[in-house]
N, C-alpha and C. Protein backbone atom coordinates (compact mmCIF):
# COMPACT_ATOMS: atom_id res chain seq x y z
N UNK A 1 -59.52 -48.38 36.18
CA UNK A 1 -58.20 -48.80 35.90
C UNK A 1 -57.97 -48.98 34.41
N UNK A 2 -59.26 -49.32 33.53
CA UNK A 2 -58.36 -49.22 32.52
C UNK A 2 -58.47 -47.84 31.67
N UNK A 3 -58.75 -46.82 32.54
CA UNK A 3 -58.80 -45.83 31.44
C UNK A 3 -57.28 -45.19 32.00
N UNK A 4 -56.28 -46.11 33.23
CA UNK A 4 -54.96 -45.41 33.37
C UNK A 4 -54.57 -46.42 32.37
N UNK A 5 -54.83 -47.37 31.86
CA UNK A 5 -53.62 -48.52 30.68
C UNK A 5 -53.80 -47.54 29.47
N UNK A 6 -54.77 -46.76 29.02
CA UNK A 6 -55.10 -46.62 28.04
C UNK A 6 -54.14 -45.43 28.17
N UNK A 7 -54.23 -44.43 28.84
CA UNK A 7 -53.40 -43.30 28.68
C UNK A 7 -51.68 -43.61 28.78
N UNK A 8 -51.32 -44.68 29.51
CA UNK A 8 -50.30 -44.98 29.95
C UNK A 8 -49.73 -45.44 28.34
N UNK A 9 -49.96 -46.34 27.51
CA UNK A 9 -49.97 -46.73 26.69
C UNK A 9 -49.48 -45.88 25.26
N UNK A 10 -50.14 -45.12 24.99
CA UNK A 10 -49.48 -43.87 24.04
C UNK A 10 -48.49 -43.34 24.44
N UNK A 11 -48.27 -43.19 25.87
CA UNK A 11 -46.95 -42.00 26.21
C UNK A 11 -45.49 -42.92 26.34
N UNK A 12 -45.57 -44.28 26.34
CA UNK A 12 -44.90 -45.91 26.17
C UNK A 12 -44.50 -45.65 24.73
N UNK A 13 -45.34 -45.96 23.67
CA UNK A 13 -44.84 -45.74 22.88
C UNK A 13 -44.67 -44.46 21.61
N UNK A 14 -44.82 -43.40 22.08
CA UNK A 14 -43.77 -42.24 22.23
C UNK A 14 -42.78 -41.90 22.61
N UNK A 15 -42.08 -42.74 23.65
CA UNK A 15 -41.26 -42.46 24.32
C UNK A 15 -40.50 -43.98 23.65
N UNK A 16 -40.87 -44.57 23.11
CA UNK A 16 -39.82 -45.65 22.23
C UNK A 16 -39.80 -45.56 21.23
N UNK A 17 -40.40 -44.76 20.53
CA UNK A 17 -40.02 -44.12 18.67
C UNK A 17 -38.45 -43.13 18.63
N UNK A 18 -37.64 -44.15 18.10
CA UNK A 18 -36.21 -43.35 17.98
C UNK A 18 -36.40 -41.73 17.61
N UNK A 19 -35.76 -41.19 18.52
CA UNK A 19 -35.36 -39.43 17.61
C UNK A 19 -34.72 -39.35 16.54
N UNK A 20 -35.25 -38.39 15.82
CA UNK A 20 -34.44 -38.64 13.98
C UNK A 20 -33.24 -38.18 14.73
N UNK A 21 -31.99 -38.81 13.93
CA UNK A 21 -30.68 -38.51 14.19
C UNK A 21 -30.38 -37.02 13.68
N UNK A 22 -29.77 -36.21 14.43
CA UNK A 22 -28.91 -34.50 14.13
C UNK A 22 -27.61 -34.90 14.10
N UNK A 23 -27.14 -34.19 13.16
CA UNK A 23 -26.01 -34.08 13.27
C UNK A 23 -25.60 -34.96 11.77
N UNK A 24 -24.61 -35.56 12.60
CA UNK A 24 -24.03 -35.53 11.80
C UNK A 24 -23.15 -35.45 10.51
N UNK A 25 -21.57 -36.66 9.78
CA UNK A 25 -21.22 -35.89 8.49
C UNK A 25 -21.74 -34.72 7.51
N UNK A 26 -23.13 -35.31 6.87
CA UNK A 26 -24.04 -34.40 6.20
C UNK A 26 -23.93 -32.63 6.29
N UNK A 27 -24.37 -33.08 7.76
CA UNK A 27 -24.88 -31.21 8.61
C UNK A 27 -23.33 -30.74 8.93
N UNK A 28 -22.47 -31.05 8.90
CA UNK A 28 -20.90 -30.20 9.05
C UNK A 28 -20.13 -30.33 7.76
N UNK A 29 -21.07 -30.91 6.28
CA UNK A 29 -19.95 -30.94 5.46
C UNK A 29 -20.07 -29.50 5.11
N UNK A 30 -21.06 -28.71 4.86
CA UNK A 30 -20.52 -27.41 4.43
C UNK A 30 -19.96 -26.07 5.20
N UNK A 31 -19.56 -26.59 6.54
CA UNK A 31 -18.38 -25.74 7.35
C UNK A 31 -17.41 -26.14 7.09
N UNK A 32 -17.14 -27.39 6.89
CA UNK A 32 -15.68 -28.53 6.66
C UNK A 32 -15.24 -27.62 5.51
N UNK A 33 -16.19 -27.59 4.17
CA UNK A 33 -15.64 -27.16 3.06
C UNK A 33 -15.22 -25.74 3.21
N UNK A 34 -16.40 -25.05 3.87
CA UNK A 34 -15.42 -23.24 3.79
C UNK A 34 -14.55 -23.36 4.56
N UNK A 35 -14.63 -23.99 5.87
CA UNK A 35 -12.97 -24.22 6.37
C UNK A 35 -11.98 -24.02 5.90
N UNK A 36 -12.04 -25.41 5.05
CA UNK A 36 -10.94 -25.67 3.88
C UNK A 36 -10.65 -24.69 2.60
N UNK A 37 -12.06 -24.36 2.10
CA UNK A 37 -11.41 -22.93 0.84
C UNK A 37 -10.84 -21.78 1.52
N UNK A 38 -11.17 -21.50 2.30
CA UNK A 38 -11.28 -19.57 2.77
C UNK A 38 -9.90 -19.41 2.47
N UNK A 39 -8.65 -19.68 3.55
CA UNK A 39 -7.51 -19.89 3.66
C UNK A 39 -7.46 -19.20 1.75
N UNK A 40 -7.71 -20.53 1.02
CA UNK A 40 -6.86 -20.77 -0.14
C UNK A 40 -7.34 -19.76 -1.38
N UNK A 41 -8.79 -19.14 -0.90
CA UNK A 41 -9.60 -18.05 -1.51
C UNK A 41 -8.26 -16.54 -1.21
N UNK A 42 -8.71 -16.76 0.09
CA UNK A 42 -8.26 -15.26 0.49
C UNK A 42 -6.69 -15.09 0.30
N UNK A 43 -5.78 -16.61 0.02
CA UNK A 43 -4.51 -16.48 -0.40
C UNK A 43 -4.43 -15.75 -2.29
N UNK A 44 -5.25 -16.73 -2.79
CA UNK A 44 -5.42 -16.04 -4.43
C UNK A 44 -5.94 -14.57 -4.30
N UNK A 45 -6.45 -14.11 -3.80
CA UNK A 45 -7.23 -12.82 -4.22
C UNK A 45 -6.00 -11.89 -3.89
N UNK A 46 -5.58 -12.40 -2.79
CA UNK A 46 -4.29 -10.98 -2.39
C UNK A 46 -3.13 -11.10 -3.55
N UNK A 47 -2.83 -12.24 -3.57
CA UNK A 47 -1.49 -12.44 -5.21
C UNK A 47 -1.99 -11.90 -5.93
N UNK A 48 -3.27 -12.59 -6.76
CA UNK A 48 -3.99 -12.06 -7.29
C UNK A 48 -4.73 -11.01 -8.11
N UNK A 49 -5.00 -10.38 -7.27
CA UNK A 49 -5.69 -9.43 -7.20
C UNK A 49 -5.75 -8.37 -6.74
N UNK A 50 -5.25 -8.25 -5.31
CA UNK A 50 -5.09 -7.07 -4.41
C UNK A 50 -3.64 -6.58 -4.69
N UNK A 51 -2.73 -7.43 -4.65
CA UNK A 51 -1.21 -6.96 -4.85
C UNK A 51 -1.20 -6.18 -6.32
N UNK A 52 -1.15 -6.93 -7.30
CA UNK A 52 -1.23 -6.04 -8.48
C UNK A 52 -1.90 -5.03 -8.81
N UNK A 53 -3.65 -4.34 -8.47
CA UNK A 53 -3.98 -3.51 -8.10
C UNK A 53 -3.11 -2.42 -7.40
N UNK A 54 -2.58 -2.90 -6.62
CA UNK A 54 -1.69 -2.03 -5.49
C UNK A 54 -0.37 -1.41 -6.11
N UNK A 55 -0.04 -2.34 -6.62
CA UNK A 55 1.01 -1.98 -7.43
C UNK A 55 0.96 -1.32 -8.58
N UNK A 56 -0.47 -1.08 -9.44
CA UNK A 56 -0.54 -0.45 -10.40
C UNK A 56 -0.80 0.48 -10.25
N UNK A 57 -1.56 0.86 -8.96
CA UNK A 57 -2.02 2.30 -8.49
C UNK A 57 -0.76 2.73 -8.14
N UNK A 58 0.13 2.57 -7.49
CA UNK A 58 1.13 3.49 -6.72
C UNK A 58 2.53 3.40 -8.02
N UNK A 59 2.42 2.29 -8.92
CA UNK A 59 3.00 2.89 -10.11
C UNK A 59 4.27 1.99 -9.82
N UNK A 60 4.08 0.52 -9.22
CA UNK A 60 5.35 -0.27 -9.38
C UNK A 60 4.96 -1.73 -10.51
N UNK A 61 6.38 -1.64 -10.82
CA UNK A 61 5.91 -3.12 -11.67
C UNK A 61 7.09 -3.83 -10.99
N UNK A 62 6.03 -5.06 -10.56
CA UNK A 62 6.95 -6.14 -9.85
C UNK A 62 8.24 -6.83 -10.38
N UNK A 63 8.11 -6.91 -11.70
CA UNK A 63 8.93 -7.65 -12.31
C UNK A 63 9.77 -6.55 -12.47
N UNK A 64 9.77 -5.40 -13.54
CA UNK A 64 11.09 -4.38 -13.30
C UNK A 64 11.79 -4.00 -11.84
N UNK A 65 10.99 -3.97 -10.93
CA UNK A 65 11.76 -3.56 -9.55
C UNK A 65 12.77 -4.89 -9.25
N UNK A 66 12.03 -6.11 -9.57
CA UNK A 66 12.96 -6.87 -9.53
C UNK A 66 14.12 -7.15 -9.95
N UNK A 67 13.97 -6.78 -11.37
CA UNK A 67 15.18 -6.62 -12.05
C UNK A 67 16.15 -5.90 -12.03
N UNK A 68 15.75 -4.33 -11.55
CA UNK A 68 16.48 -3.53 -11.06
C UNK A 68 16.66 -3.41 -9.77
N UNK A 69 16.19 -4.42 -8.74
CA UNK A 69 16.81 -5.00 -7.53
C UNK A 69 18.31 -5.69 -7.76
N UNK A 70 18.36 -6.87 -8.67
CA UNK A 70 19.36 -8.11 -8.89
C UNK A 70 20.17 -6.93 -9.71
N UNK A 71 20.09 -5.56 -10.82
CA UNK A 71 21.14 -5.30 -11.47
C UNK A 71 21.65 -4.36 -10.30
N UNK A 72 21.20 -3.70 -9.42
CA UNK A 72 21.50 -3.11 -8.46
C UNK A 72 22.99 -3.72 -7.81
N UNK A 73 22.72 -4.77 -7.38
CA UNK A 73 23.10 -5.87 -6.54
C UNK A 73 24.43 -6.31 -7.17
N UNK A 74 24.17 -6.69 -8.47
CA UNK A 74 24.89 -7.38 -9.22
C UNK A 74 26.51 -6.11 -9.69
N UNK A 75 25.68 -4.91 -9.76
CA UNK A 75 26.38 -3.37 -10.23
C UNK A 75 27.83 -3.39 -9.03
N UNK A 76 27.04 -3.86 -7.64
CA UNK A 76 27.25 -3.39 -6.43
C UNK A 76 28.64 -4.01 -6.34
N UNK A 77 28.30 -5.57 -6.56
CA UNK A 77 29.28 -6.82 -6.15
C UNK A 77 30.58 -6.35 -7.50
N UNK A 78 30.22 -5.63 -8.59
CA UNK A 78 31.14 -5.65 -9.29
C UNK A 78 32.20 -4.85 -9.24
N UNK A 79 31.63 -3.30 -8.50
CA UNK A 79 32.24 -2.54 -8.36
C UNK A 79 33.35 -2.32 -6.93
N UNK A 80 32.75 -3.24 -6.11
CA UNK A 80 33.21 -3.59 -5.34
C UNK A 80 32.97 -2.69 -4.45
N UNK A 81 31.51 -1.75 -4.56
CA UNK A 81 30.90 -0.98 -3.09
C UNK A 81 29.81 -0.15 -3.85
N UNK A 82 28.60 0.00 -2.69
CA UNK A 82 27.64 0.60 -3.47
C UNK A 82 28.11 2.29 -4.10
N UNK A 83 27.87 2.74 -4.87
CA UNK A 83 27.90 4.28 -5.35
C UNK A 83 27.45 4.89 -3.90
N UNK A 84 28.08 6.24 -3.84
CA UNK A 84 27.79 6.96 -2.51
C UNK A 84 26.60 7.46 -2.68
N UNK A 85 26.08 7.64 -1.54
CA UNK A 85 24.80 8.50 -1.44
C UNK A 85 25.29 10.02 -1.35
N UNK A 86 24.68 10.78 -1.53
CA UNK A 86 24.33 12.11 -1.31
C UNK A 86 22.90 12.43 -0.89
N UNK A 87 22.65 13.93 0.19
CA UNK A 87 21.80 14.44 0.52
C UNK A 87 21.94 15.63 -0.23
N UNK A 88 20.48 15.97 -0.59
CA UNK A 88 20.15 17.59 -0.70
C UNK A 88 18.78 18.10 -0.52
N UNK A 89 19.34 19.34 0.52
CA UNK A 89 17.81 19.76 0.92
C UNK A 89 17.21 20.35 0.34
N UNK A 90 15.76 20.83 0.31
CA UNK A 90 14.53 21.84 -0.44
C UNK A 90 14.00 22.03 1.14
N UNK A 91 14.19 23.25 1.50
CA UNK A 91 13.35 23.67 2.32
C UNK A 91 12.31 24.63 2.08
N UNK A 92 11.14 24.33 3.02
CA UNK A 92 10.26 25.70 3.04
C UNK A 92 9.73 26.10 1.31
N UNK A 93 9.03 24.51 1.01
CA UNK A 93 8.47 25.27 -0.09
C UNK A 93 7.31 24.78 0.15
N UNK A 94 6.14 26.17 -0.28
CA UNK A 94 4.97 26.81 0.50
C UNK A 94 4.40 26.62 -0.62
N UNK A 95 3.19 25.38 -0.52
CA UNK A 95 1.88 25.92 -1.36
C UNK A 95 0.56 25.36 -0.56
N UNK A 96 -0.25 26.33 -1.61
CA UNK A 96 -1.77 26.11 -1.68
C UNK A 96 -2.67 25.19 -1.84
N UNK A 97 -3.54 24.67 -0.70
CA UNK A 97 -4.01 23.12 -1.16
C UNK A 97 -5.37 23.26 -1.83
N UNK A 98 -5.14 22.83 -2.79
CA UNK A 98 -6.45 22.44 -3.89
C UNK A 98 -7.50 22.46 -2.91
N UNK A 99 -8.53 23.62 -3.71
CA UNK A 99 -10.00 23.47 -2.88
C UNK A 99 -10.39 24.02 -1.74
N UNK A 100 -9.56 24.86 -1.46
CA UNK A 100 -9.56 25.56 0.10
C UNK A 100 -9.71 27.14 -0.63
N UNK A 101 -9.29 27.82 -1.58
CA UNK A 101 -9.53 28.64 -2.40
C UNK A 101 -8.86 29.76 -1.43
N UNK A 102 -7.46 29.33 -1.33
CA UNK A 102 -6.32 29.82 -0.63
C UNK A 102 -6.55 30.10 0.95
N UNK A 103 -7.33 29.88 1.24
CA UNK A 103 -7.46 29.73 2.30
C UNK A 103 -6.28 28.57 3.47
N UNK A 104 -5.84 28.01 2.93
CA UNK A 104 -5.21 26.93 3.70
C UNK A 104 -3.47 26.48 2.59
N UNK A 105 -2.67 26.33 3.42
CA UNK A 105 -1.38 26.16 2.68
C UNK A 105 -0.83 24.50 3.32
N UNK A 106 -0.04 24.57 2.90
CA UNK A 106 0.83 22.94 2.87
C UNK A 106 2.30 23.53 2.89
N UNK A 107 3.34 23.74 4.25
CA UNK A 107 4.82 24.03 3.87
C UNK A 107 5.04 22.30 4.06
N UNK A 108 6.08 22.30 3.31
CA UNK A 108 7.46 21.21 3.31
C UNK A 108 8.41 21.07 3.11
N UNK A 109 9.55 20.59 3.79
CA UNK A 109 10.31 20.75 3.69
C UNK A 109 11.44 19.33 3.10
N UNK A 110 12.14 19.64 1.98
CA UNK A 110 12.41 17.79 1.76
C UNK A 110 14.12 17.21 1.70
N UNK A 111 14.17 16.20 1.81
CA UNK A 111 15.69 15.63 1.53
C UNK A 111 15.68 14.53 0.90
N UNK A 112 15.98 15.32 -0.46
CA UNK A 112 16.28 13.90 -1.40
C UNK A 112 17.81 13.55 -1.58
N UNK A 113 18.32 12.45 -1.53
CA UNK A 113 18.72 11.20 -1.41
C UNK A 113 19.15 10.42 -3.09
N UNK A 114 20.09 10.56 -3.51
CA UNK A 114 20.58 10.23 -4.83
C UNK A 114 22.07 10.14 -5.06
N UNK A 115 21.89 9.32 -5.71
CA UNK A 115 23.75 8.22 -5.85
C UNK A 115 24.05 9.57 -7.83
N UNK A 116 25.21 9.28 -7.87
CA UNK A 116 25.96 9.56 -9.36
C UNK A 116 26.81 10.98 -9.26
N UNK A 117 27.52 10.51 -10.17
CA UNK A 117 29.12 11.64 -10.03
C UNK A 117 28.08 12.99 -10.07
N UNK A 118 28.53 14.08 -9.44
CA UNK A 118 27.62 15.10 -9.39
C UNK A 118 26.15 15.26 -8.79
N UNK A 119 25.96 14.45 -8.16
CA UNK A 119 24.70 14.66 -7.68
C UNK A 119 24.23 16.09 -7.26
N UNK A 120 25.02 16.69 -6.37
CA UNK A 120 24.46 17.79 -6.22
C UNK A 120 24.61 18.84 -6.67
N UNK A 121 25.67 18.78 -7.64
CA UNK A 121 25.71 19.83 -8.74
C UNK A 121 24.54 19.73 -9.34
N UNK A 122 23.98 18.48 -9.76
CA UNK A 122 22.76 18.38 -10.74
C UNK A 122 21.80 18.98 -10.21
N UNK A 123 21.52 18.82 -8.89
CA UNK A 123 20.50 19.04 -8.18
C UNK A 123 20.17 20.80 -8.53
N UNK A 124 21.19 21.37 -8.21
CA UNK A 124 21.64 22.75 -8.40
C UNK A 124 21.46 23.17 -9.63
N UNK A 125 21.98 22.52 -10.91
CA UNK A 125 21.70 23.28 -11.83
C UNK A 125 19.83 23.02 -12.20
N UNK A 126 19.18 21.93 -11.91
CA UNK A 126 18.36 21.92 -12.09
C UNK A 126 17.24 22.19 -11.60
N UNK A 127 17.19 23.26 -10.11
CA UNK A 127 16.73 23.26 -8.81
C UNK A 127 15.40 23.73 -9.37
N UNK A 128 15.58 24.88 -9.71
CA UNK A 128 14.00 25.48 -10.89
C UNK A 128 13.14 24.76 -11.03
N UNK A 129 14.19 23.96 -11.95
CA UNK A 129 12.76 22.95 -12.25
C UNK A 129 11.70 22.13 -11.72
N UNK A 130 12.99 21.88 -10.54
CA UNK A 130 12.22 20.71 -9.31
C UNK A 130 11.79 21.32 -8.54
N UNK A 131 11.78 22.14 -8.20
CA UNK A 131 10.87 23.08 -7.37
C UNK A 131 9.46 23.37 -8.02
N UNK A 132 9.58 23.19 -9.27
CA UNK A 132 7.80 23.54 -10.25
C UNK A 132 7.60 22.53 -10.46
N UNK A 133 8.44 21.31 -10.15
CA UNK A 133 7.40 20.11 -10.20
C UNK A 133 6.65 19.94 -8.75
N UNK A 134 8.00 20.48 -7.85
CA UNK A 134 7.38 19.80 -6.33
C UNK A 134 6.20 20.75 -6.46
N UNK A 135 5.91 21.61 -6.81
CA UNK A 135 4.63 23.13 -6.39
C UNK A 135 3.46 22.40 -7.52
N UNK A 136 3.75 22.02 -9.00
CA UNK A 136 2.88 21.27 -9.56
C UNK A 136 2.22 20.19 -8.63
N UNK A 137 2.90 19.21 -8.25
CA UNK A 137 2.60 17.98 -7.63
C UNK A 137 1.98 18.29 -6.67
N UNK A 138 2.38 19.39 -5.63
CA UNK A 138 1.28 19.60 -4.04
C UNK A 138 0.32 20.36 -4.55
N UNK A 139 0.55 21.19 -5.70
CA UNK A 139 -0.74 22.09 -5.66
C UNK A 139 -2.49 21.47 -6.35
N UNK A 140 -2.24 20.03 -6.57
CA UNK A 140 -3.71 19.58 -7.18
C UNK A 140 -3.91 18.42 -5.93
N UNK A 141 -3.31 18.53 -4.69
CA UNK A 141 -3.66 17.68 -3.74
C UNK A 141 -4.37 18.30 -3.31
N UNK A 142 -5.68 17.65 -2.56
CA UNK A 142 -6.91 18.74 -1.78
C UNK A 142 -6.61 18.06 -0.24
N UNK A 143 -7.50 18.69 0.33
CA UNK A 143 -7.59 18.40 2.01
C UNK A 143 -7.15 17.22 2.29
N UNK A 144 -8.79 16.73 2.26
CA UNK A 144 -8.91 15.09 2.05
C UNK A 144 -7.65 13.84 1.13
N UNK A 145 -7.05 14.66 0.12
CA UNK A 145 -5.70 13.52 -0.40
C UNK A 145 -4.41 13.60 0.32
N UNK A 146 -4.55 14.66 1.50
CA UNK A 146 -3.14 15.19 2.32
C UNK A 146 -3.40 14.17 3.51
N UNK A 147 -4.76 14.02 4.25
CA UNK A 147 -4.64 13.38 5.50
C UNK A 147 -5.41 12.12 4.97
N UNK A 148 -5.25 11.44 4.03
CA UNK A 148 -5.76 9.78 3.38
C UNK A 148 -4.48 8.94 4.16
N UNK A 149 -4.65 8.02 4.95
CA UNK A 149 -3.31 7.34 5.52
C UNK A 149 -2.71 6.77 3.83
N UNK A 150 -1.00 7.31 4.70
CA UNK A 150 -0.25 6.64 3.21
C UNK A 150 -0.32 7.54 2.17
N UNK A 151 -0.78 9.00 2.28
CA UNK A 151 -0.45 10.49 1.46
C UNK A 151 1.01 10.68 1.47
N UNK A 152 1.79 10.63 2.19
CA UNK A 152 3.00 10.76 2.18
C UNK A 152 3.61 9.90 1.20
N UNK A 153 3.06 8.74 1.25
CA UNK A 153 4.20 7.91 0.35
C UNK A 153 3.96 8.16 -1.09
N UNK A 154 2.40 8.20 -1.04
CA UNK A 154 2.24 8.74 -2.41
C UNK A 154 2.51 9.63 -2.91
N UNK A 155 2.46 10.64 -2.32
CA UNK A 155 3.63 12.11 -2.58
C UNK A 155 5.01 11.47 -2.86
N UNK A 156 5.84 10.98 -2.01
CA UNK A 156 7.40 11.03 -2.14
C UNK A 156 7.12 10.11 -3.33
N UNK A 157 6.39 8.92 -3.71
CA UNK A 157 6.77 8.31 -4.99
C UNK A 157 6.43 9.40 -5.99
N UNK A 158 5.20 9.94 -6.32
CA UNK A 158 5.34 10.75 -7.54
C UNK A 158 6.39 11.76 -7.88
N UNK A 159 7.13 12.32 -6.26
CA UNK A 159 8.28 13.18 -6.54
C UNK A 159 9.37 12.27 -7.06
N UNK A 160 9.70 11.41 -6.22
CA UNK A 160 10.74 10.30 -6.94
C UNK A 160 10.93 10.59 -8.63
N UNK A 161 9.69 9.91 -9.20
CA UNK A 161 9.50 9.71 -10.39
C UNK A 161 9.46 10.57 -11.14
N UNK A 162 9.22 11.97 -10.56
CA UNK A 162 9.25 13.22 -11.19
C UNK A 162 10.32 13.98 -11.16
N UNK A 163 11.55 13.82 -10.20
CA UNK A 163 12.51 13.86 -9.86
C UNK A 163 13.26 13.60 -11.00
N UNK A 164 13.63 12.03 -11.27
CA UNK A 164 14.47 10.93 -12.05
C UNK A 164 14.07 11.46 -13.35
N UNK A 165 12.77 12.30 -13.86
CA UNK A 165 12.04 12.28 -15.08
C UNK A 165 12.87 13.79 -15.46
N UNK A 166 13.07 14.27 -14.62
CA UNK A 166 14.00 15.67 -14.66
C UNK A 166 15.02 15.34 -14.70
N UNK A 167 15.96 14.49 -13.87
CA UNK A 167 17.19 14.30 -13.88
C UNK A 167 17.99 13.27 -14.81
N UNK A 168 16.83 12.13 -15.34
CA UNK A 168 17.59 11.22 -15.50
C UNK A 168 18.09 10.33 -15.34
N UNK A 169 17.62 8.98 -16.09
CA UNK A 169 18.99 8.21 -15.49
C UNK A 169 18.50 7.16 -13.84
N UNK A 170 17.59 6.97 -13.38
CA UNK A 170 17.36 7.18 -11.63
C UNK A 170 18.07 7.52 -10.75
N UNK A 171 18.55 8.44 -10.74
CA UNK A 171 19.25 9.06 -9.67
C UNK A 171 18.71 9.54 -8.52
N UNK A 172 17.29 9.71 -8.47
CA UNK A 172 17.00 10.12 -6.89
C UNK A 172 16.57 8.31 -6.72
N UNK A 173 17.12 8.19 -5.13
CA UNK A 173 16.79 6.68 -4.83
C UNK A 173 15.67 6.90 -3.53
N UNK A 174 15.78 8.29 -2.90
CA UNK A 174 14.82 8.65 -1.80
C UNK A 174 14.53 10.19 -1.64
N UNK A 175 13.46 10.10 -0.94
CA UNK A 175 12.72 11.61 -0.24
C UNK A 175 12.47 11.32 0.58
N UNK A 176 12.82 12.55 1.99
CA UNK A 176 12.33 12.13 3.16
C UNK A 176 11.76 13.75 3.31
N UNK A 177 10.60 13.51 3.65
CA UNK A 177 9.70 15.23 4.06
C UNK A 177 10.57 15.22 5.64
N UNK A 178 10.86 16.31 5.75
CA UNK A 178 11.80 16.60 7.20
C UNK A 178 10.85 17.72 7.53
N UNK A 179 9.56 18.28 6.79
CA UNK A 179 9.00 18.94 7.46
C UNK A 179 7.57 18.84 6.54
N UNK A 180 6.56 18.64 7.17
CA UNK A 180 5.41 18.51 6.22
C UNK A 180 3.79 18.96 7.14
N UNK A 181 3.78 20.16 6.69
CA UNK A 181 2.76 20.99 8.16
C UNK A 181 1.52 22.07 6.95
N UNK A 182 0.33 21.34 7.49
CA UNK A 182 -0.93 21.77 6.81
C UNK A 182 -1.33 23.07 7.51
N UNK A 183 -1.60 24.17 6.94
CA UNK A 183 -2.04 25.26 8.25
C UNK A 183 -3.04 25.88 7.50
C-alpha cells in the first residue's frame, strides 16, 4: 500500500500545478493591429499610388480633366445647351499587325464623335491625314497588345488624342470601333 500513496501522489500534484495561461490580449494584439491598418494601407496605395500610375499610363491628368469637366459645364450653362454632336464614319481601314510579318491583319471600322461649327467638313478636309495616323497607330500594335483586356480603350484614347492633335482645338470628344476583327 504504500508504494500506491507514492505513485498516487505525483499525479495529485501535477494535476494541481496551474496551466500557463494562452491566449490572451498579448497573443491577438498583432491581428487587432493588421485588422486595423490593412483597410487604411490598401486605401493609401490605390489614391496613392495605383490611381496616378493609371492615370499617367493611359495619359490623363486628374486635375486638367477636372477643369475641363467644370469649364465644360460652366460653357454649357452659359450657352444655354450643350454644342451639337456630330458623327463621322472611317470604315474598313485594313492593317497589318506588328510581328506577324504580314501574315495576320486588324480591319476596323470607326465613329468618331465631335462637337464645333463644321465638324464634318473638318473631318473631310482632313481625312488623309487621319487615316495615316489611324494606320500609324494600329500598325506598331502586335498580337499580344490587341487581345491585353482594355486594348480598345487604349487604342480609342491614343486616336482621340491624335485626332484633336490633327484637328485642334478638342474637338473629337469620342470613338466608337463599330467594327474591330483580327484575322
Amino acid at each position: 500500500m504504500a508504494d500506491d500513496r507514492t505513485n498516487s501522489e505525483p499525479a495529485e500534484k501535477t494535476a494541481a500545478a496551474p496551466a500557463p495561461a494562452a491566449g490572451g490580449f498579448k497573443a491577438w494584439l498583432p491581428l487587432i493591429i493588421v485588422v486595423a491598418l490593412m483597410p487604411a494601407l490598401a486605401f493609401g496605395m490605390t489614391k496613392f499610388v495605383l490611381l496616378p500610375q493609371l492615370q499617367q499610363g493611359l495619359g490623363i491628368n486628374a486635375a486638367a480633366g477636372n477643369a475641363v469637366a467644370a469649364d465644360v459645364k460652366a460653357k454649357g450653362k452659359k450657352d444655354g445647351a450643350e454644342a451639337k454632336r456630330e458623327s463621322v464614319a472611317m470604315d474598313k481601314l485594313l492593317v497589318n499587325v506588328a510581328g506577324t510579318q504580314g501574315a495576320r491583319y486588324l480591319l476596323c471600322s470607326l465613329s468618331v464623335v465631335g462637337t464645333g461649327a463644321d465638324f464634318k467638313n473638318t473631318m473631310q478636309e482632313h481625312r488623309a491625314q487621319l487615316i495615316d495616323m489611324v494606320s500609324n497607330t494600329l500598325t506598331v500594335k502586335t498580337l499580344a497588345d490587341l487581345e491585353k483586356p482594355g486594348a480598345r480603350n487604349l487604342i480609342r484614347t491614343e486616336l482621340i488624342n491624335g485626332f484633336n492633335g490633327i484637328l485642334g482645338d478638342d474637338v473629337v470628344k469620342e470613338i466608337y470601333f463599330t467594327e474591330f476583327a483580327i484575322q
